[in-house]
C-alpha atoms as a PDB file:
ATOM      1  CA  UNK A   1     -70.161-229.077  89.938  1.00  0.00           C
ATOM      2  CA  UNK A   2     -72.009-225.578  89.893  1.00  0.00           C
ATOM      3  CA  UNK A   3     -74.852-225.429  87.936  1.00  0.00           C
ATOM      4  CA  UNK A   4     -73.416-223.093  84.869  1.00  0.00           C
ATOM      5  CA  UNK A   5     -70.889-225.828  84.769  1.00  0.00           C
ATOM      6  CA  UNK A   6     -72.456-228.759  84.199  1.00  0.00           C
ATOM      7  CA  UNK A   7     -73.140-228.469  80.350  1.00  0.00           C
ATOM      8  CA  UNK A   8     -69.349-227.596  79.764  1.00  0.00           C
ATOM      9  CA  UNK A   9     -68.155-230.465  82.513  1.00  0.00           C
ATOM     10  CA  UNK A  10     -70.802-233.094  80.241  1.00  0.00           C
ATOM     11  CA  UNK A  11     -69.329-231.922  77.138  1.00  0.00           C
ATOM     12  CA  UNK A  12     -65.933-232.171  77.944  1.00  0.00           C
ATOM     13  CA  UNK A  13     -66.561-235.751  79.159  1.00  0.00           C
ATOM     14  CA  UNK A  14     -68.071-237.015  76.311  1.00  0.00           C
ATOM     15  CA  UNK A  15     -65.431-235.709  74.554  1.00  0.00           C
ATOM     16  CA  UNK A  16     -62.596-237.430  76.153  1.00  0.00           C
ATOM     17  CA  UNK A  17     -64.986-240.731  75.682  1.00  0.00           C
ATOM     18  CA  UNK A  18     -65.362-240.250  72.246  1.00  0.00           C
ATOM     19  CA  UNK A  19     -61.590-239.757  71.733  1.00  0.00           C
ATOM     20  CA  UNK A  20     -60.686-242.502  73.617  1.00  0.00           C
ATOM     21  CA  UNK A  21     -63.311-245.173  72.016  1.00  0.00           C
ATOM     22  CA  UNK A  22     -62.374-243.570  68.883  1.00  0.00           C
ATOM     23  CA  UNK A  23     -58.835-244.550  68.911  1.00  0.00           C
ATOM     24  CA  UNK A  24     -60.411-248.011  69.583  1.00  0.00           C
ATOM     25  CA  UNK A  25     -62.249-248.135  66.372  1.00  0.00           C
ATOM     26  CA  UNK A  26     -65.727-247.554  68.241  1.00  0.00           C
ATOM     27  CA  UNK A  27     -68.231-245.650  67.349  1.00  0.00           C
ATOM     28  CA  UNK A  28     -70.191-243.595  70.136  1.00  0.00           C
ATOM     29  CA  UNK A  29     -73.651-243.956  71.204  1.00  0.00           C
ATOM     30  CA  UNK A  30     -74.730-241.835  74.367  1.00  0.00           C
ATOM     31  CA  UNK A  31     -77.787-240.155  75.759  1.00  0.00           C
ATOM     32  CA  UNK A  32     -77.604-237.980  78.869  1.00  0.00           C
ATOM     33  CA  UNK A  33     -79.417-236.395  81.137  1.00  0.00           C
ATOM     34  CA  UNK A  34     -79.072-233.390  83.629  1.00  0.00           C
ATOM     35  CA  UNK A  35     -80.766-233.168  87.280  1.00  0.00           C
ATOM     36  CA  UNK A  36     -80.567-231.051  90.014  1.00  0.00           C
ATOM     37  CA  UNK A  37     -81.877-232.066  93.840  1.00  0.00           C
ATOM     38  CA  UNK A  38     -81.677-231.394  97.018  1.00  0.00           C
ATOM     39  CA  UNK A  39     -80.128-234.830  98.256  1.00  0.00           C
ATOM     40  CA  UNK A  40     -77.263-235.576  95.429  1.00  0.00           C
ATOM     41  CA  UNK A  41     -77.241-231.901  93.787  1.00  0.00           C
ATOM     42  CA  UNK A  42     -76.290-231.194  90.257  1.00  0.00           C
ATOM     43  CA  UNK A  43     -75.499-234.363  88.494  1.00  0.00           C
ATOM     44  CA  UNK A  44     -75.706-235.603  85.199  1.00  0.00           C
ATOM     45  CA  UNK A  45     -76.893-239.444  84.309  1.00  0.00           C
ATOM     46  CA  UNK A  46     -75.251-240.560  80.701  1.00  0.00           C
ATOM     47  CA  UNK A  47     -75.710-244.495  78.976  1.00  0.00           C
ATOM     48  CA  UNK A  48     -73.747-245.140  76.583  1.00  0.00           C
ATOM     49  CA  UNK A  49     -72.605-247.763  74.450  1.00  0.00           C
ATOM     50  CA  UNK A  50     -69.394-249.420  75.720  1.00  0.00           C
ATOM     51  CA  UNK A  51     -68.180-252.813  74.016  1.00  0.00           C
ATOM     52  CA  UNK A  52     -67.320-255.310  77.034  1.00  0.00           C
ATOM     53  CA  UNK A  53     -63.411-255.383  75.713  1.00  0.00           C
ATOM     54  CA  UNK A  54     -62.918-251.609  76.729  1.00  0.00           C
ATOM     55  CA  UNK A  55     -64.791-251.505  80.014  1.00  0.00           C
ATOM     56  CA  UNK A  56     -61.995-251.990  82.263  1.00  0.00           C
ATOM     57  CA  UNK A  57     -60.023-249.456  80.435  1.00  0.00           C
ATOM     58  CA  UNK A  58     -62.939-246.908  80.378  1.00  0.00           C
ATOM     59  CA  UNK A  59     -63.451-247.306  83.990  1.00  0.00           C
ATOM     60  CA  UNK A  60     -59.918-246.373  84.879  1.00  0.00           C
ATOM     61  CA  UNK A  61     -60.003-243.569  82.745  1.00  0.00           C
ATOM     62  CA  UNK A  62     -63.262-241.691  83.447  1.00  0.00           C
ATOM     63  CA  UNK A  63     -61.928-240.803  87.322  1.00  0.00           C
ATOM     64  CA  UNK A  64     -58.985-238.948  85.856  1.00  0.00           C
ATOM     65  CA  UNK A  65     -61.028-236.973  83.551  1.00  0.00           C
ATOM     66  CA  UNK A  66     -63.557-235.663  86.347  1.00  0.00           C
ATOM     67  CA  UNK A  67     -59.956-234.632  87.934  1.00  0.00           C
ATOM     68  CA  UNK A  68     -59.084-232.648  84.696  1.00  0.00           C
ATOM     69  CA  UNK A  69     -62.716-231.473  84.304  1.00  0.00           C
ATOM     70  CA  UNK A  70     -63.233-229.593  87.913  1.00  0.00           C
ATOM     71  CA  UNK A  71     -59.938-229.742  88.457  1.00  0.00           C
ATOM     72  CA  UNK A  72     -60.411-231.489  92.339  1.00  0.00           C
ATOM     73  CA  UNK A  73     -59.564-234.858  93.448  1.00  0.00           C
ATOM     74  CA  UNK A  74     -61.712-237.940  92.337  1.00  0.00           C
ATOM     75  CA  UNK A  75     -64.303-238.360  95.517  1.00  0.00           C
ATOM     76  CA  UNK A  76     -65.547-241.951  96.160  1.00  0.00           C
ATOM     77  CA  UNK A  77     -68.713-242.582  94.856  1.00  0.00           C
ATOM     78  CA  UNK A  78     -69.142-239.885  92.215  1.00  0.00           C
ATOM     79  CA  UNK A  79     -68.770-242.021  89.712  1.00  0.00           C
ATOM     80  CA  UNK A  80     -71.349-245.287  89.840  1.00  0.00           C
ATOM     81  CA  UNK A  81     -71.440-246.972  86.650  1.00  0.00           C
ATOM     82  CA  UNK A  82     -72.649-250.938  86.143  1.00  0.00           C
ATOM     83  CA  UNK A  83     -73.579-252.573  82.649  1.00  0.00           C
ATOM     84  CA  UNK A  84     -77.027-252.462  81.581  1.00  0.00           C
ATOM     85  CA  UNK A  85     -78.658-255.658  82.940  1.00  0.00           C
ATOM     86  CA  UNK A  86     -75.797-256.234  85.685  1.00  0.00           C
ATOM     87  CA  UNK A  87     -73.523-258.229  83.597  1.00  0.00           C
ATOM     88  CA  UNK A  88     -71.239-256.978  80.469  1.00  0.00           C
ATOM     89  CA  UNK A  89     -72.295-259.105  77.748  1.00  0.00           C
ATOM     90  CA  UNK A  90     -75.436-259.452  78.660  1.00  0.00           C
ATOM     91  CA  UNK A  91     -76.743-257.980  75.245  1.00  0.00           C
ATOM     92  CA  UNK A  92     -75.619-260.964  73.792  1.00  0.00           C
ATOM     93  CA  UNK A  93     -75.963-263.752  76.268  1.00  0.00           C
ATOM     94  CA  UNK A  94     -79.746-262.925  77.544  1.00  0.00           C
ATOM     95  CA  UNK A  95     -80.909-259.910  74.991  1.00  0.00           C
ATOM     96  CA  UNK A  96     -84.647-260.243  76.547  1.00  0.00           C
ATOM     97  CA  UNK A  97     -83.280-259.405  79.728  1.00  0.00           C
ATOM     98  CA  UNK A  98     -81.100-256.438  78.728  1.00  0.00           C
ATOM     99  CA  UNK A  99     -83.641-255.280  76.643  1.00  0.00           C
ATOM    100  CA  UNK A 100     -86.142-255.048  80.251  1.00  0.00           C
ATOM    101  CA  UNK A 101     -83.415-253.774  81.970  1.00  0.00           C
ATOM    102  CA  UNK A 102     -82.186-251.000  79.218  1.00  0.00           C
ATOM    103  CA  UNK A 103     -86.074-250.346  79.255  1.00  0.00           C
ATOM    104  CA  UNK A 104     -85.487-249.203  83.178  1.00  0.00           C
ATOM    105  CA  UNK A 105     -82.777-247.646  82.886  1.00  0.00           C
ATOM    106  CA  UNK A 106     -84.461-245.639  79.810  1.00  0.00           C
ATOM    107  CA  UNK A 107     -87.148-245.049  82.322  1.00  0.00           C
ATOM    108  CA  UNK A 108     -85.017-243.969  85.129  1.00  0.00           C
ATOM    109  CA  UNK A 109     -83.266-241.292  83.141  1.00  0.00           C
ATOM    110  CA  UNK A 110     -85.970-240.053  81.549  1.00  0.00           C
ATOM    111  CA  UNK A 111     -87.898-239.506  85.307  1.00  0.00           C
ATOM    112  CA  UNK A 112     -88.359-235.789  84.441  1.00  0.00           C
ATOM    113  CA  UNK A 113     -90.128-236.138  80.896  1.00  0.00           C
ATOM    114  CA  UNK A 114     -93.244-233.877  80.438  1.00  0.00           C
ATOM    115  CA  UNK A 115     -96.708-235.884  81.230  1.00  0.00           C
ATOM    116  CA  UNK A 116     -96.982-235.627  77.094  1.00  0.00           C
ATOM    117  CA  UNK A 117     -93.926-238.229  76.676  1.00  0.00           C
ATOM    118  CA  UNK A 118     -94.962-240.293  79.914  1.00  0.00           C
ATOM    119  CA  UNK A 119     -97.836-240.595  78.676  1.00  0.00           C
ATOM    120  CA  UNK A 120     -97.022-241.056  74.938  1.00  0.00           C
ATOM    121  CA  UNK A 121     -93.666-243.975  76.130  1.00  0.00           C
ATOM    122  CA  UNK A 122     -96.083-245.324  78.964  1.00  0.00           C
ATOM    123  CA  UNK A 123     -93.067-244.705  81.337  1.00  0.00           C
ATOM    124  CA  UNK A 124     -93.833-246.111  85.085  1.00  0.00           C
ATOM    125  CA  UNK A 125     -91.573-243.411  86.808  1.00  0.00           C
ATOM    126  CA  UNK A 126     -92.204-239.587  87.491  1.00  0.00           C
ATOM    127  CA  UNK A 127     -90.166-237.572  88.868  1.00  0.00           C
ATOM    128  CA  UNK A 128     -89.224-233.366  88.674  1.00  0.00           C
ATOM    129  CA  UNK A 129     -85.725-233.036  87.487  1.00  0.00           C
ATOM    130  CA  UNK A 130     -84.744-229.758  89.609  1.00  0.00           C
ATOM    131  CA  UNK A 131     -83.769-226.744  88.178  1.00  0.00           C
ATOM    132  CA  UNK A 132     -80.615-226.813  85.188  1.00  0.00           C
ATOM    133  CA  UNK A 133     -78.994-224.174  83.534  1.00  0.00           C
ATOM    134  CA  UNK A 134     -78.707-225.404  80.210  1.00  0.00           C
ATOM    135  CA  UNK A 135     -80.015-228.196  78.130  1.00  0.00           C
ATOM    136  CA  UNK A 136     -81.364-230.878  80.500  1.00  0.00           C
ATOM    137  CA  UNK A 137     -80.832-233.645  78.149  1.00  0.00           C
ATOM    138  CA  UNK A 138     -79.060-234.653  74.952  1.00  0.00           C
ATOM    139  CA  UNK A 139     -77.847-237.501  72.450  1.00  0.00           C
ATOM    140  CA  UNK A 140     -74.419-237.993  70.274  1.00  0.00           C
ATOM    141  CA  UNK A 141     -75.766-236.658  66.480  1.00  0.00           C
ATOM    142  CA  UNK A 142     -75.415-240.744  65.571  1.00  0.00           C
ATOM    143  CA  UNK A 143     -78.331-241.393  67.503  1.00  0.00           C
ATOM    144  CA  UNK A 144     -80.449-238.215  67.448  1.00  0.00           C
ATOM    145  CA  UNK A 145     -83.364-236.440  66.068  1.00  0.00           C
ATOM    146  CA  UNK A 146     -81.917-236.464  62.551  1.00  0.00           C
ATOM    147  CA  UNK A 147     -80.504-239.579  62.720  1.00  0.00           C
ATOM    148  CA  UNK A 148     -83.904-241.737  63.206  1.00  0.00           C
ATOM    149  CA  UNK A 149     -85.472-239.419  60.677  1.00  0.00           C
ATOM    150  CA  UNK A 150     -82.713-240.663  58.130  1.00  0.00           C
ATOM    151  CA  UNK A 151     -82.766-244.082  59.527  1.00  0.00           C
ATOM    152  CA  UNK A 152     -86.960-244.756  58.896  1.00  0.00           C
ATOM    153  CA  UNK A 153     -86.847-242.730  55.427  1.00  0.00           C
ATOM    154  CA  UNK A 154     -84.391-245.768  54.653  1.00  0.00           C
ATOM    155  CA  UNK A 155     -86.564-248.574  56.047  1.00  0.00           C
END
């Protein structure tokens, strides 16, 4: 994906998630990130919230929307995607172990913070995010800035 593509081609993706997990009566939750390097290029890391009944389907989906998105043929490997502490359901069944493991992967994303938020999130990984045309990183509005200011003027 060119550069001046990639925030279209990440919109348009989490647009065809949202539709699909909202005709599954599921909300969305997802953070993403843009890079840009010399070994994998312009690429674009995204978590979000997937409930272990539609993770099959999702999966099977998500090849045939980068088709309609660039409009080329699915290439192996574009796509690598595994649940948040290796397992789906792992939430559930060991939530101190997805919670370390969400904790890396929040770390791994967030490689190319400014020292002020490595510093301020103690994150162990640092890492320059290449250039990106754009925003370099984003949530849905149900998990964003506004949202946590709503959600602690409630607590």
């Amino acid at each position: 994906m060119p550069l001046d593509g990639m925030a279209n081609a990440t919109g348009r993706y989490i647009d065809l998630l949202k539709k699909t997990l909202a005709r599954h009566k599921c909300p969305t939750a997802v953070l993403w990130v843009h890079e840009n390097g010399i070994k994998y290029g312009g690429h674009c890391h995204l978590l979000f919230h997937l409930p272990a009944s539609l993770a099959d389907h999702i999966m099977r989906l998500q090849r045939g929307w980068l088709r309609r998105i660039t409009g080329k043929p699915y290439k192996c490997g574009v796509i690598y995607s595994k649940p948040i502490g290796g397992r789906l359901g792992d939430e559930t069944a060991n939530p101190e172990h997805h919670a370390l493991n969400l904790a890396g992967a929040f770390g791994y994303v967030l490689k190319g913070a400014s020292i002020e938020a490595i510093e301020r999130f103690e994150l162990d990984l640092s890492k320059p995010g290449g250039l990106v045309i754009g925003k370099r990183c984003g949530t849905s509005q149900n998990i964003g800035r506004a949202a946590r200011k709503r959600a602690r003027s409630t607590d």
